[in-house]
C-alpha atoms as a PDB file:
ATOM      1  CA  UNK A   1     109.356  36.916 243.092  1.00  0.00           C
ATOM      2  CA  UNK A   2     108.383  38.268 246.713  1.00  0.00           C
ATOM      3  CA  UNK A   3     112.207  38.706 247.526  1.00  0.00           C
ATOM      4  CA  UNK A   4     111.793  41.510 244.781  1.00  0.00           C
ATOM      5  CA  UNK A   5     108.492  42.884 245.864  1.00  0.00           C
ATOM      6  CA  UNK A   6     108.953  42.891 249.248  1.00  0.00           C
ATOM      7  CA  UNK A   7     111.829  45.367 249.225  1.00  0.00           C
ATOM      8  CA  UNK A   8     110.316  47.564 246.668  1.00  0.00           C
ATOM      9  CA  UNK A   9     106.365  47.724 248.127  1.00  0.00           C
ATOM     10  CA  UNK A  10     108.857  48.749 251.464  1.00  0.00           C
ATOM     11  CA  UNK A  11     110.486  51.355 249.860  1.00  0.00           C
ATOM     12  CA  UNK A  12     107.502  53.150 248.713  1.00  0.00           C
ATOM     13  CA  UNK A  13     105.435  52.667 252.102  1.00  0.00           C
ATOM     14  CA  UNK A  14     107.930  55.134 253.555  1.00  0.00           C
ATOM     15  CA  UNK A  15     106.619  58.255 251.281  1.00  0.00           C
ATOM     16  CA  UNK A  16     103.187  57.136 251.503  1.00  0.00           C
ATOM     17  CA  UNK A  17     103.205  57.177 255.101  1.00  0.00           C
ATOM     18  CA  UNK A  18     104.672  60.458 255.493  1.00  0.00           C
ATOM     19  CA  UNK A  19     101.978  61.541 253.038  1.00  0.00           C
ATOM     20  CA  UNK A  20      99.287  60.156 255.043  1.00  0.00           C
ATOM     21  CA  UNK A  21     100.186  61.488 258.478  1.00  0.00           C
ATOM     22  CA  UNK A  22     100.847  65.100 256.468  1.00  0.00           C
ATOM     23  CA  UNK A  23      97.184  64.894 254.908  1.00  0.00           C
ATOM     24  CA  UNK A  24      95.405  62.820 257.011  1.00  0.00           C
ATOM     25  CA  UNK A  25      93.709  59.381 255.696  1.00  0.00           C
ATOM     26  CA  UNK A  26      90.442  61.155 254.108  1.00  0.00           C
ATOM     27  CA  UNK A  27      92.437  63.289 251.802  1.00  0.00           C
ATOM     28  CA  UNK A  28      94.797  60.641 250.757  1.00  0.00           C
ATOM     29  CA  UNK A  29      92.598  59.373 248.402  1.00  0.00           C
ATOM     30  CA  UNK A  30      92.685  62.038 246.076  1.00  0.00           C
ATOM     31  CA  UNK A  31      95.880  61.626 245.932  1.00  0.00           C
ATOM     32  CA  UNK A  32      95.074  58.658 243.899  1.00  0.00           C
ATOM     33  CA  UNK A  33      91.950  60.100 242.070  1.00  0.00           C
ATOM     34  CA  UNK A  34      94.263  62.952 241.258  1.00  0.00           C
ATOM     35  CA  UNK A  35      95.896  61.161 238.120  1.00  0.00           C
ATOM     36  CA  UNK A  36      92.657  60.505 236.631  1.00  0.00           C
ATOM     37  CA  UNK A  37      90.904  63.508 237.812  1.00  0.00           C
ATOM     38  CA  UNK A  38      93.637  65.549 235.766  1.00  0.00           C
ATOM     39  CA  UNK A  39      93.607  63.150 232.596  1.00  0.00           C
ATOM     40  CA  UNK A  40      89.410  63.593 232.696  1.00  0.00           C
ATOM     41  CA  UNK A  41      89.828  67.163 232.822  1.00  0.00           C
ATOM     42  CA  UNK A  42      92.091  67.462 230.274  1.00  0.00           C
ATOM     43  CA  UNK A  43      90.200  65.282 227.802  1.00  0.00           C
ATOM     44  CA  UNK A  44      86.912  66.037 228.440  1.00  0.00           C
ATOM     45  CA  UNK A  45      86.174  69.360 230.681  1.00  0.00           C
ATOM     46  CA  UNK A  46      88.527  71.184 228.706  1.00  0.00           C
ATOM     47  CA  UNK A  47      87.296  70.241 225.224  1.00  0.00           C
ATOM     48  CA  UNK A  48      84.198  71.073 226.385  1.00  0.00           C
ATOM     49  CA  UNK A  49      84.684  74.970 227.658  1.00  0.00           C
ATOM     50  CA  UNK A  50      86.503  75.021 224.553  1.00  0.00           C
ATOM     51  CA  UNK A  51      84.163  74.288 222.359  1.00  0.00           C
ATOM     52  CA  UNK A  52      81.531  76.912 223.677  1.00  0.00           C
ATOM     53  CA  UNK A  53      84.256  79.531 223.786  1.00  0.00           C
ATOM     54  CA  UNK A  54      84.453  78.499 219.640  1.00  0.00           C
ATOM     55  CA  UNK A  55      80.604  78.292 219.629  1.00  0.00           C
ATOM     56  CA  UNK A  56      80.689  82.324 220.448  1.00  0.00           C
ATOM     57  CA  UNK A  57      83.022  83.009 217.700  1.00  0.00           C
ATOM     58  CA  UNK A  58      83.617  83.491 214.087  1.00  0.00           C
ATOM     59  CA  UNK A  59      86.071  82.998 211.122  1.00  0.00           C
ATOM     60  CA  UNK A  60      87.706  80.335 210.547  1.00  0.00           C
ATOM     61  CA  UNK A  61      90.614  80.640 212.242  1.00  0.00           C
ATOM     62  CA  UNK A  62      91.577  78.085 214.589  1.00  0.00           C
ATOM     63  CA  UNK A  63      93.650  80.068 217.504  1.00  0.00           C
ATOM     64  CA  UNK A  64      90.973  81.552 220.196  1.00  0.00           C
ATOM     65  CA  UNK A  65      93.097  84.988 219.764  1.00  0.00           C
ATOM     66  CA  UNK A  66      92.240  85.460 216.360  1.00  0.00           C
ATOM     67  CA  UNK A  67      88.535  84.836 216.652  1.00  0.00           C
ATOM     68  CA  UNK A  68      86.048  87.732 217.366  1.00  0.00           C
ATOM     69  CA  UNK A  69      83.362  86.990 219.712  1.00  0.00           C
ATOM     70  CA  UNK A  70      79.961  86.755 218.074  1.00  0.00           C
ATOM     71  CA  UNK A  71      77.292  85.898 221.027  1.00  0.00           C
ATOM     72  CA  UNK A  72      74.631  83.794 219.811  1.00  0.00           C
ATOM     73  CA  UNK A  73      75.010  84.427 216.355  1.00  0.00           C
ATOM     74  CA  UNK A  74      75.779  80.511 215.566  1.00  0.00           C
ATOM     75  CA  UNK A  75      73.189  79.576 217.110  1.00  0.00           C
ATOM     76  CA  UNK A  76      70.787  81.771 215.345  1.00  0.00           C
ATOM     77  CA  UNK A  77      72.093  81.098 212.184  1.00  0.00           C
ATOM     78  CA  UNK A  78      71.332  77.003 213.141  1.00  0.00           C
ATOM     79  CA  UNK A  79      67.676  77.806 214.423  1.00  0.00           C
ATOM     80  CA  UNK A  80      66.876  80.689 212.162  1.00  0.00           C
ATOM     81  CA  UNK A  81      63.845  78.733 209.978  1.00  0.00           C
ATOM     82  CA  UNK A  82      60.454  79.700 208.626  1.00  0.00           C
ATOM     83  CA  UNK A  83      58.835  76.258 209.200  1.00  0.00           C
ATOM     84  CA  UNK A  84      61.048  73.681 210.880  1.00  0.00           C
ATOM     85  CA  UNK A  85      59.613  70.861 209.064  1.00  0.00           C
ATOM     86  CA  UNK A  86      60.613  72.268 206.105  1.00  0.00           C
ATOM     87  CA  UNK A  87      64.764  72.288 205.817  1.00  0.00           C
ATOM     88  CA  UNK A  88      64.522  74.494 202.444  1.00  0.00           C
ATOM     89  CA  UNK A  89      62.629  77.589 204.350  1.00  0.00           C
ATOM     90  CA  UNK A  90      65.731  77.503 207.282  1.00  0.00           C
ATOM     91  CA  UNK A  91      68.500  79.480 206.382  1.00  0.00           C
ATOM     92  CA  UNK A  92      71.199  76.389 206.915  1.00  0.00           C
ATOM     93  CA  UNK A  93      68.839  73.777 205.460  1.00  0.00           C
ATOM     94  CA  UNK A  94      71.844  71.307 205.698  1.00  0.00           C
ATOM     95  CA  UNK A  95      71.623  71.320 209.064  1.00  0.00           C
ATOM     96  CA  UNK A  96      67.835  70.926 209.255  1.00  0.00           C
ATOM     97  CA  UNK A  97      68.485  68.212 206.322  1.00  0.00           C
ATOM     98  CA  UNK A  98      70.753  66.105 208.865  1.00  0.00           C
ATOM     99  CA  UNK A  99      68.684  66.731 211.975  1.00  0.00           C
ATOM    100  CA  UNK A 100      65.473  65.124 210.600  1.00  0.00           C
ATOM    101  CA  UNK A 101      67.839  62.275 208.777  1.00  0.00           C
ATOM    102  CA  UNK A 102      68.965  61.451 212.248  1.00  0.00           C
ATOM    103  CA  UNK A 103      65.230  61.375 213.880  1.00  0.00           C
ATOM    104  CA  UNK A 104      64.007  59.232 211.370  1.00  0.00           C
ATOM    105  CA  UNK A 105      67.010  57.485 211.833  1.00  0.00           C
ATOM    106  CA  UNK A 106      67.257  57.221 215.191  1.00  0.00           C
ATOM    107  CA  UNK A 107      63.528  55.813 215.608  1.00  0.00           C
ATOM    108  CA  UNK A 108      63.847  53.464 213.089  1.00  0.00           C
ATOM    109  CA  UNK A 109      66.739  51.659 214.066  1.00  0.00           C
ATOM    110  CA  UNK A 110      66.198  51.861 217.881  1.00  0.00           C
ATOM    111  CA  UNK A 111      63.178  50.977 217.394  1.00  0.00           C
ATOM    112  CA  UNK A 112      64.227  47.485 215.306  1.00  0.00           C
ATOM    113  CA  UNK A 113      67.478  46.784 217.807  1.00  0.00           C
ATOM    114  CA  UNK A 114      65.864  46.615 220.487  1.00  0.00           C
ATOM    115  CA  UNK A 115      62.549  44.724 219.389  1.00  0.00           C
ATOM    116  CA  UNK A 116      65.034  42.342 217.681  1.00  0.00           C
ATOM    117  CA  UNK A 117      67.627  42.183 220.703  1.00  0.00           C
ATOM    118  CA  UNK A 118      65.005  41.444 222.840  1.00  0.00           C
ATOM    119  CA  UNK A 119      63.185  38.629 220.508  1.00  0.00           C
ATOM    120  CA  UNK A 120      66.974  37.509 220.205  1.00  0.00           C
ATOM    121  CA  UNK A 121      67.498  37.225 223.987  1.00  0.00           C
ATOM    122  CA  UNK A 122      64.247  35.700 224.746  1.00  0.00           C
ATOM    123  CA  UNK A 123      65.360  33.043 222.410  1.00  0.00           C
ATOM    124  CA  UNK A 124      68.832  32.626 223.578  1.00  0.00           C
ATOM    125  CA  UNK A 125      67.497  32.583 227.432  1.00  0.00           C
ATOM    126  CA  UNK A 126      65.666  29.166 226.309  1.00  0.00           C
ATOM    127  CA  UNK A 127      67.224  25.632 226.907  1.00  0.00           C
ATOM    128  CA  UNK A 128      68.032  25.238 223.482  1.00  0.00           C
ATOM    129  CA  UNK A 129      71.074  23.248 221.571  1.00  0.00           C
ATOM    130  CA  UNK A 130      73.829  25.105 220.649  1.00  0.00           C
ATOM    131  CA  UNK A 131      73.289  28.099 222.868  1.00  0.00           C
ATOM    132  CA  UNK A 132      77.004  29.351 223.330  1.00  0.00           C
ATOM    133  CA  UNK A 133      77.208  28.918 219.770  1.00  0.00           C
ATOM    134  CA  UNK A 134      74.415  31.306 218.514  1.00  0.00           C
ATOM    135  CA  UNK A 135      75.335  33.551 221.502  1.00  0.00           C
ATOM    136  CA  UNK A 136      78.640  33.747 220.243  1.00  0.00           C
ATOM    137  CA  UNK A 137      77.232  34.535 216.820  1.00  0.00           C
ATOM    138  CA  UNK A 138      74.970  37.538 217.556  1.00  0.00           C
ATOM    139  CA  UNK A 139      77.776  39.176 219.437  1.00  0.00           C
ATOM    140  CA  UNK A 140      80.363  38.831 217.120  1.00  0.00           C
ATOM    141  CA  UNK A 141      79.322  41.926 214.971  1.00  0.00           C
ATOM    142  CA  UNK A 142      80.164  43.724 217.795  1.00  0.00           C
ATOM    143  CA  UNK A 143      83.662  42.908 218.029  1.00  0.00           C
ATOM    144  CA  UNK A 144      83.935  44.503 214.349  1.00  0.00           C
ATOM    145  CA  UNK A 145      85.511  47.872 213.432  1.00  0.00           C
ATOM    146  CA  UNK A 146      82.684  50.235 212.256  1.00  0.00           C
ATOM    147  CA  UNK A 147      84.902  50.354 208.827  1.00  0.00           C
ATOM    148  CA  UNK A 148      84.796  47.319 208.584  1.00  0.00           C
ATOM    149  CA  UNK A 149      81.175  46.587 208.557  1.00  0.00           C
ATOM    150  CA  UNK A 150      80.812  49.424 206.332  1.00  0.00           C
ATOM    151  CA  UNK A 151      83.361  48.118 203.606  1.00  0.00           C
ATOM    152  CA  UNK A 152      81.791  44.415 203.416  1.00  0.00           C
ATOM    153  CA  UNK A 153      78.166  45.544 203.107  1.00  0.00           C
ATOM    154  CA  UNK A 154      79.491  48.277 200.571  1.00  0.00           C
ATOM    155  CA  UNK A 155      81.283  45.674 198.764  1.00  0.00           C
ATOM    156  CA  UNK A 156      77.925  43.434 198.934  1.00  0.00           C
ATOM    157  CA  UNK A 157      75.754  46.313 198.049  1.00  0.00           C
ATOM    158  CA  UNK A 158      77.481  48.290 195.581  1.00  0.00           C
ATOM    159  CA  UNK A 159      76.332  47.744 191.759  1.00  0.00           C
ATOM    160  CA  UNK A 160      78.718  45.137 190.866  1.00  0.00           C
ATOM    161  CA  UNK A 161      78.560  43.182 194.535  1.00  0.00           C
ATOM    162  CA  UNK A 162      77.616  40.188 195.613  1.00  0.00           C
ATOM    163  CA  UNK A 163      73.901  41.003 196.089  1.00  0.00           C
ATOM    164  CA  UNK A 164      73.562  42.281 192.884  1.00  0.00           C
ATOM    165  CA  UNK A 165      75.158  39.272 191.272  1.00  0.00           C
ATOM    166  CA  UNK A 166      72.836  36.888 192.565  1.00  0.00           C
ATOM    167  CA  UNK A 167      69.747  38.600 191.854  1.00  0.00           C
ATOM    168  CA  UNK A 168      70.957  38.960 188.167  1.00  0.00           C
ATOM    169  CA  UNK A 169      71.745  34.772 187.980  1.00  0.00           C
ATOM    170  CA  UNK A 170      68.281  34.545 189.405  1.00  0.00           C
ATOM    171  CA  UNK A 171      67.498  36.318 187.013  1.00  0.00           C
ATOM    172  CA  UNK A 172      65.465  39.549 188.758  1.00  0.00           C
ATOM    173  CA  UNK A 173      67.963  42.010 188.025  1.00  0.00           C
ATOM    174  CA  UNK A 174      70.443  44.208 189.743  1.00  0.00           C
ATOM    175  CA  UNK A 175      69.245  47.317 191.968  1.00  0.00           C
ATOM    176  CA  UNK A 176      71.148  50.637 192.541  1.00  0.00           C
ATOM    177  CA  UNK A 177      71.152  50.316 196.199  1.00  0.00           C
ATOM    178  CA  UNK A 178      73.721  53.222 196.770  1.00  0.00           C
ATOM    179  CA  UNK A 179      72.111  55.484 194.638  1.00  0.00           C
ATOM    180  CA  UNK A 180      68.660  55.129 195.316  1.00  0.00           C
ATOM    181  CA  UNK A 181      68.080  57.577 198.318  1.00  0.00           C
ATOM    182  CA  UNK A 182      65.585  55.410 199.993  1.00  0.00           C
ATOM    183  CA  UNK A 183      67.546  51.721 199.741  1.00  0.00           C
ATOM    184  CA  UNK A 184      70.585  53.656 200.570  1.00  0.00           C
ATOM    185  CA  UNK A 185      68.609  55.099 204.105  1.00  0.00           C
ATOM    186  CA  UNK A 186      67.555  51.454 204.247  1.00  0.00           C
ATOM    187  CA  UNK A 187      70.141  49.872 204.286  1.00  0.00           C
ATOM    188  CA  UNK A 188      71.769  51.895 206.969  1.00  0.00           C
ATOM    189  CA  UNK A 189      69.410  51.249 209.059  1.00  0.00           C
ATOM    190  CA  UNK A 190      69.789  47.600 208.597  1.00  0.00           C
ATOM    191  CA  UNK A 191      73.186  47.802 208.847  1.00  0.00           C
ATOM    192  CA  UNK A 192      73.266  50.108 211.695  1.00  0.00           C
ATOM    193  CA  UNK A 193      71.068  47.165 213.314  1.00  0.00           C
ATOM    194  CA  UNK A 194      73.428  44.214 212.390  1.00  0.00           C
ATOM    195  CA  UNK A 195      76.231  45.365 213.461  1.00  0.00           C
ATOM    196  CA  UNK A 196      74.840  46.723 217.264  1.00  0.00           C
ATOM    197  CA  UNK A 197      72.269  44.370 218.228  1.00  0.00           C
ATOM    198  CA  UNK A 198      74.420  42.058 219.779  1.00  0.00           C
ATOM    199  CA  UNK A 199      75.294  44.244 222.634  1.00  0.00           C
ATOM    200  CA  UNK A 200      72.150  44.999 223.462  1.00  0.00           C
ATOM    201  CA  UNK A 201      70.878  41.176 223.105  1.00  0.00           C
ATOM    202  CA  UNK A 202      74.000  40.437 225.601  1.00  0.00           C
ATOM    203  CA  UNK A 203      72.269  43.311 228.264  1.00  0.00           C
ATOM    204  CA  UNK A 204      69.064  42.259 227.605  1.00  0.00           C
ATOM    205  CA  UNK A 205      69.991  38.338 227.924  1.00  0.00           C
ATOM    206  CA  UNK A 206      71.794  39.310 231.145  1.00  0.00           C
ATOM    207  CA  UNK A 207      68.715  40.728 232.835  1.00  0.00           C
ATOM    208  CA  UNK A 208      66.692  38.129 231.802  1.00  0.00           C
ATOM    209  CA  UNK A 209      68.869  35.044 233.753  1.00  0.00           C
ATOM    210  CA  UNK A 210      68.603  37.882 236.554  1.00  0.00           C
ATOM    211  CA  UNK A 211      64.915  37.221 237.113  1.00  0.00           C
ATOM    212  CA  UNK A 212      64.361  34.517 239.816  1.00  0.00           C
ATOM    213  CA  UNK A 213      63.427  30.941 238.437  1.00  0.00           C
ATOM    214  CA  UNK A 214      60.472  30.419 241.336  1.00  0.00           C
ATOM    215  CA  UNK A 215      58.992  33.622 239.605  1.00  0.00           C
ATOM    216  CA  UNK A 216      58.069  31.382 236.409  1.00  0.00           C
ATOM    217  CA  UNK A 217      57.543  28.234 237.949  1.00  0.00           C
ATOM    218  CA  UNK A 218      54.623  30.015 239.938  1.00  0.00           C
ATOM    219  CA  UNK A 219      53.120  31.131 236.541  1.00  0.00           C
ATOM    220  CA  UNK A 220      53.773  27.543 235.439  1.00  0.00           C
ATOM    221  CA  UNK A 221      51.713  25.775 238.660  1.00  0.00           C
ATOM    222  CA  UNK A 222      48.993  28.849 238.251  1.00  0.00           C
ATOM    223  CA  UNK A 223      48.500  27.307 234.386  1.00  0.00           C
ATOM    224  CA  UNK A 224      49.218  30.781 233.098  1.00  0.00           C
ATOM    225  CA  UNK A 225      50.146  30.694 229.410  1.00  0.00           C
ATOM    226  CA  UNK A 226      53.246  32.136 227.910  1.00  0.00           C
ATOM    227  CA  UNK A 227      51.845  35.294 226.517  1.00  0.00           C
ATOM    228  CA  UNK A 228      50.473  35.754 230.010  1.00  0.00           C
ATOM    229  CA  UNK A 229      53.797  35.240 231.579  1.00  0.00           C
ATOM    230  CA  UNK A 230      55.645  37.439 229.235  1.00  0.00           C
ATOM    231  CA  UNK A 231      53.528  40.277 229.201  1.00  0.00           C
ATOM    232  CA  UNK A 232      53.053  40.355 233.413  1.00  0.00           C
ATOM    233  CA  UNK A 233      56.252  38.912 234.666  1.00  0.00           C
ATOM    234  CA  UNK A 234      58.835  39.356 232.317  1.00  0.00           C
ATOM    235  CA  UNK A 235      58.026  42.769 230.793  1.00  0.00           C
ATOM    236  CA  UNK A 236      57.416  44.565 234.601  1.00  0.00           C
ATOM    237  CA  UNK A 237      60.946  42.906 235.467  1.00  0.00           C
ATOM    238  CA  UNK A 238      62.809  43.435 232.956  1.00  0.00           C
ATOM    239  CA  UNK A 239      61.939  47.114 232.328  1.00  0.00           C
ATOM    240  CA  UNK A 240      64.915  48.633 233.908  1.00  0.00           C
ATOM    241  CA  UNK A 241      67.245  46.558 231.804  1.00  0.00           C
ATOM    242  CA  UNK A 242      64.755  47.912 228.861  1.00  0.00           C
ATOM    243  CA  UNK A 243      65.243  51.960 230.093  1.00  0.00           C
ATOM    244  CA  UNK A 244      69.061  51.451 229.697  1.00  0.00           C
ATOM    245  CA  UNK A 245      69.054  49.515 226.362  1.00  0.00           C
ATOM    246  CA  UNK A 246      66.903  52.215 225.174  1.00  0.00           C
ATOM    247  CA  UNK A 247      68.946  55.016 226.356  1.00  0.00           C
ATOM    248  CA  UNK A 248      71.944  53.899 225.178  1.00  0.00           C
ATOM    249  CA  UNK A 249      70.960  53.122 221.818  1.00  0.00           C
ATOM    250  CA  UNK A 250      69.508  56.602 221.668  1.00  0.00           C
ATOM    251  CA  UNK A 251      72.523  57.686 222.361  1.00  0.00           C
ATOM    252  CA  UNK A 252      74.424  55.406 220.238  1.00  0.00           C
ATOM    253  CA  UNK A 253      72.234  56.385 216.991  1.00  0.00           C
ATOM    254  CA  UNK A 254      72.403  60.289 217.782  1.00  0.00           C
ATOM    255  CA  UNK A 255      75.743  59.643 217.977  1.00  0.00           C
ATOM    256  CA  UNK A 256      75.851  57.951 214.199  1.00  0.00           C
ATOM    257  CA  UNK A 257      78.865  58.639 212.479  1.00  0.00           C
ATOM    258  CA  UNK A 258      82.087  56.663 211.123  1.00  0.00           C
ATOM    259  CA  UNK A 259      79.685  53.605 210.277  1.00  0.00           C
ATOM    260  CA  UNK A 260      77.324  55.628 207.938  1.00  0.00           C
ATOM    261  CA  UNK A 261      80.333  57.782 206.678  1.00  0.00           C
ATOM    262  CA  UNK A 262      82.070  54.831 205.303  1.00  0.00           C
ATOM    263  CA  UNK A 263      79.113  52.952 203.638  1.00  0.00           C
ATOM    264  CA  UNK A 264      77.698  55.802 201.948  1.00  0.00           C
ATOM    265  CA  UNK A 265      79.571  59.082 202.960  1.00  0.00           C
ATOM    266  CA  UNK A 266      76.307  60.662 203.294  1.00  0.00           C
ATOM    267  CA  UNK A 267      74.927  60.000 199.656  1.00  0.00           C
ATOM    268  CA  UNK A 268      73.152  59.987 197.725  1.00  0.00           C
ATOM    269  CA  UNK A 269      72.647  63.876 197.750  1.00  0.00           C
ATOM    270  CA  UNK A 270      72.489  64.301 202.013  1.00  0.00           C
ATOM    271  CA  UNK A 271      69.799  61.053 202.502  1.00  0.00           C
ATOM    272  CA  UNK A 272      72.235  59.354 204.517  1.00  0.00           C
ATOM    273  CA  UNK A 273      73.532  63.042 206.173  1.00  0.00           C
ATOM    274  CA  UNK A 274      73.415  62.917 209.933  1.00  0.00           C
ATOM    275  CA  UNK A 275      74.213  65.323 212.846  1.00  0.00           C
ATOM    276  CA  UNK A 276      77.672  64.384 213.546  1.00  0.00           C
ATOM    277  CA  UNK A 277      78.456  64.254 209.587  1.00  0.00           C
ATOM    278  CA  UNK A 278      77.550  67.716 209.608  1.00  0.00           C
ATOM    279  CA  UNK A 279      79.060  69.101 212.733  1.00  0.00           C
ATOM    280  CA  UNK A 280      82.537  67.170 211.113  1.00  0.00           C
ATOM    281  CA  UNK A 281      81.817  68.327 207.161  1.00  0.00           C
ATOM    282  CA  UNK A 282      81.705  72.294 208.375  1.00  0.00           C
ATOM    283  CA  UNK A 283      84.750  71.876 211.216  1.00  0.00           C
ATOM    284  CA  UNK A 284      87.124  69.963 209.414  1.00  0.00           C
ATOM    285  CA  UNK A 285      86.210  68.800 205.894  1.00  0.00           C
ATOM    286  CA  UNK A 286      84.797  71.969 204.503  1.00  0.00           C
ATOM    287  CA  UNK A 287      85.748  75.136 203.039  1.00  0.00           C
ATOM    288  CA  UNK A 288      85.996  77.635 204.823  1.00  0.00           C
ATOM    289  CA  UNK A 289      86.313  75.991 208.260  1.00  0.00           C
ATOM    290  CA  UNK A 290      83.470  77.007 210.061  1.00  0.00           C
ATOM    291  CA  UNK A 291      84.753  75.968 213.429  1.00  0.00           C
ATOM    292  CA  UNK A 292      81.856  78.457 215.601  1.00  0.00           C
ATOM    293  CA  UNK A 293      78.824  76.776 213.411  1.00  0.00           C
ATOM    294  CA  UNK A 294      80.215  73.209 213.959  1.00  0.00           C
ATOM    295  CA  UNK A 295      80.715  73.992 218.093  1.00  0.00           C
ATOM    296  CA  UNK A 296      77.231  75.567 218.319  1.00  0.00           C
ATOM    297  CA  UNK A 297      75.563  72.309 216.482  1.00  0.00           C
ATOM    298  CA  UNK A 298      77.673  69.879 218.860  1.00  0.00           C
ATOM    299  CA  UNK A 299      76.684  71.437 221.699  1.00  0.00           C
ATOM    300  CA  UNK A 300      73.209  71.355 220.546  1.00  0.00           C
ATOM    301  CA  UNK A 301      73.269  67.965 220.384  1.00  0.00           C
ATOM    302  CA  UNK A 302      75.568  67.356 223.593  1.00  0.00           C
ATOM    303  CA  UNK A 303      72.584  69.421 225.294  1.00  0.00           C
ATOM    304  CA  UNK A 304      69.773  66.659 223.381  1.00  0.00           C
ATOM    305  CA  UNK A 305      72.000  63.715 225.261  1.00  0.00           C
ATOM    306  CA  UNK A 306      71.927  65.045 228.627  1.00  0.00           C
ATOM    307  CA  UNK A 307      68.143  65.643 228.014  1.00  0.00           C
ATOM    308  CA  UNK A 308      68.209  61.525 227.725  1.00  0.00           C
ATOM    309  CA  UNK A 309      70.237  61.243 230.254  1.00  0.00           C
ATOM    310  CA  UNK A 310      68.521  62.709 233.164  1.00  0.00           C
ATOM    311  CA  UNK A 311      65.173  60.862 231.575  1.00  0.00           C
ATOM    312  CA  UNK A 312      66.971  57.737 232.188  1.00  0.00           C
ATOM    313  CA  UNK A 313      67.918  58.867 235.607  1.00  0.00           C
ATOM    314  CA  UNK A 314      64.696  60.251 236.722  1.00  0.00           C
ATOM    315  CA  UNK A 315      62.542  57.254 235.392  1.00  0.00           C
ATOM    316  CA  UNK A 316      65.309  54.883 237.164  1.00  0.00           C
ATOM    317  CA  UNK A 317      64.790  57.108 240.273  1.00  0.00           C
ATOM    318  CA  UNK A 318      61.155  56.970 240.050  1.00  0.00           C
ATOM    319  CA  UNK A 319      60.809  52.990 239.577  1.00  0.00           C
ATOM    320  CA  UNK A 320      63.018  52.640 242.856  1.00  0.00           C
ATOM    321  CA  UNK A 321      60.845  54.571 244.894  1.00  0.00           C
ATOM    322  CA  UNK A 322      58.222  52.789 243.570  1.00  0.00           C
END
């Protein structure tokens, strides 16, 4: 095998060496950045000009030619309400509809995954039997495609599913879980917290081993009870694990789509409706094509995820410095 390499990695030191002496050793290495600087670009700068060049324009045509450039209009057609807690008084009330879905949404299920992933990895960070095993379990969720998950709980939830089956031998009776708007927000939360938590139990497990052992056995020789030791050892040091669960699962849950889409497809009426259903329903799935309305509410919420974002970084910055 290193009679072929040899020769080959020699061959290709020639070039690179002429390369180096012609740009120097600093600048070579964008020479290597340069593939994935220009893949990057591609794939997410451009997208991303191109979607606020479509966010100031109308009609429904696709090619930037054929649009006519329309300012803010988009935008003021998204914001344009007479009492934003109200979607009927805003003038696209769908919109309003999915933005206040996805709040209640978001603080719902964050707030379950990551009281649960936390109660989950406090349990899994104890000497207990079997601990690879119910590791294993809690992650594999995770390893699931999001249409997946959303077909077997549909197929357990729907009228004639499993859940419904048993609860008519037990004789309580069947419910309309899909139909009924509130069981059918419920139960995408739940699911929505099933099929996550294990990640975040795996990050939250992984900063609790990080805490030094002498830590508790001081509490332990001081007599101070568990409570004690949870709430002024483990809490203060595992709070910077805790700021990037949360962010990310904020981001995650804003981010809510082909999971939700599958299990109910937004029903019943828009309960289940979220931001990215919408932005998707007006770009691609309705009629017209409302391409400018879709870009201006993406970018509205790409502007809410950078607003988490630099939270994250500025409380991360601010707990470094002390």
């Amino acid at each position: 095998m290193l009679r072929i390499i040899t020769p080959v990695m020699r061959v290709i030191e020639i070039p690179m060496l002429a390369l180096q002496r012609l740009l120097g050793i600093n600048r070579l290495a964008w020479v290597f950045l340069a593939p994935n600087l220009i893949l990057f670009g591609l794939f997410a700068f451009l997208p991303v000009i191109l979607n606020i060049f479509y966010a100031t324009t109308g009609s429904d045509n696709v090619l930037l030619s054929d649009r006519p450039y329309v300012g803010a209009r988009n935008f003021v057609t998204l914001t344009d309400c007479g009492n934003y807690l109200d979607a009927n008084s805003c003038r696209e009330d769908k919109f309003w509809r999915a933005v206040w879905n996805t709040l209640w949404f978001v603080t719902l299920q964050v707030g379950f995954m990551v009281g649960f992933a936390l109660l989950t990895a406090l349990i899994l960070n104890r000497d207990i039997r079997a601990r690879g095993f119910f590791r294993s379990v809690f992650f594999f969720p995770v390893l699931l495609s999001p249409v997946v998950v959303a077909l077997i709980w549909k197929w357990i939830l729907q009228r004639e599913g499993v859940l419904n089956a048993f609860l008519d031998w037990t004789g309580v009776g069947g419910v309309n879980w899909l139909v009924q708007a509130d069981w059918a927000f419920g139960w995408s939360v739940f699911i929505s917290v099933w099929a996550h938590m294990g990640f975040y139990t795996l990050i939250l497990l992984a900063g609790l081993q990080a805490i030094p052992r002498d830590v508790y056995e001081a509490a332990i020789m001081d007599r101070a009870s568990a409570w004690r030791t949870f709430r002024r050892i483990t809490l203060p040091l595992l709070a910077p694990t805790m700021l990037v669960v949360l962010v990310l699962a904020l981001i995650k849950g804003v981010q809510t789509f082909d999971e939700i889409y599958a299990f109910t497809g937004g029903g019943p009426g828009t309960a289940t409706t979220f931001i990215i259903q919408y932005i998707y329903e007006e770009g691609f799935a309705g009629a017209p094509r409302l391409f400018g309305l879709a870009a201006a509410a993406s970018l509205l919420v790409a502007g809410v995820l950078v607003v988490l974002t630099l939270i994250q970084l500025w409380v991360n910055r601010r707990n470094v410095n002390g």
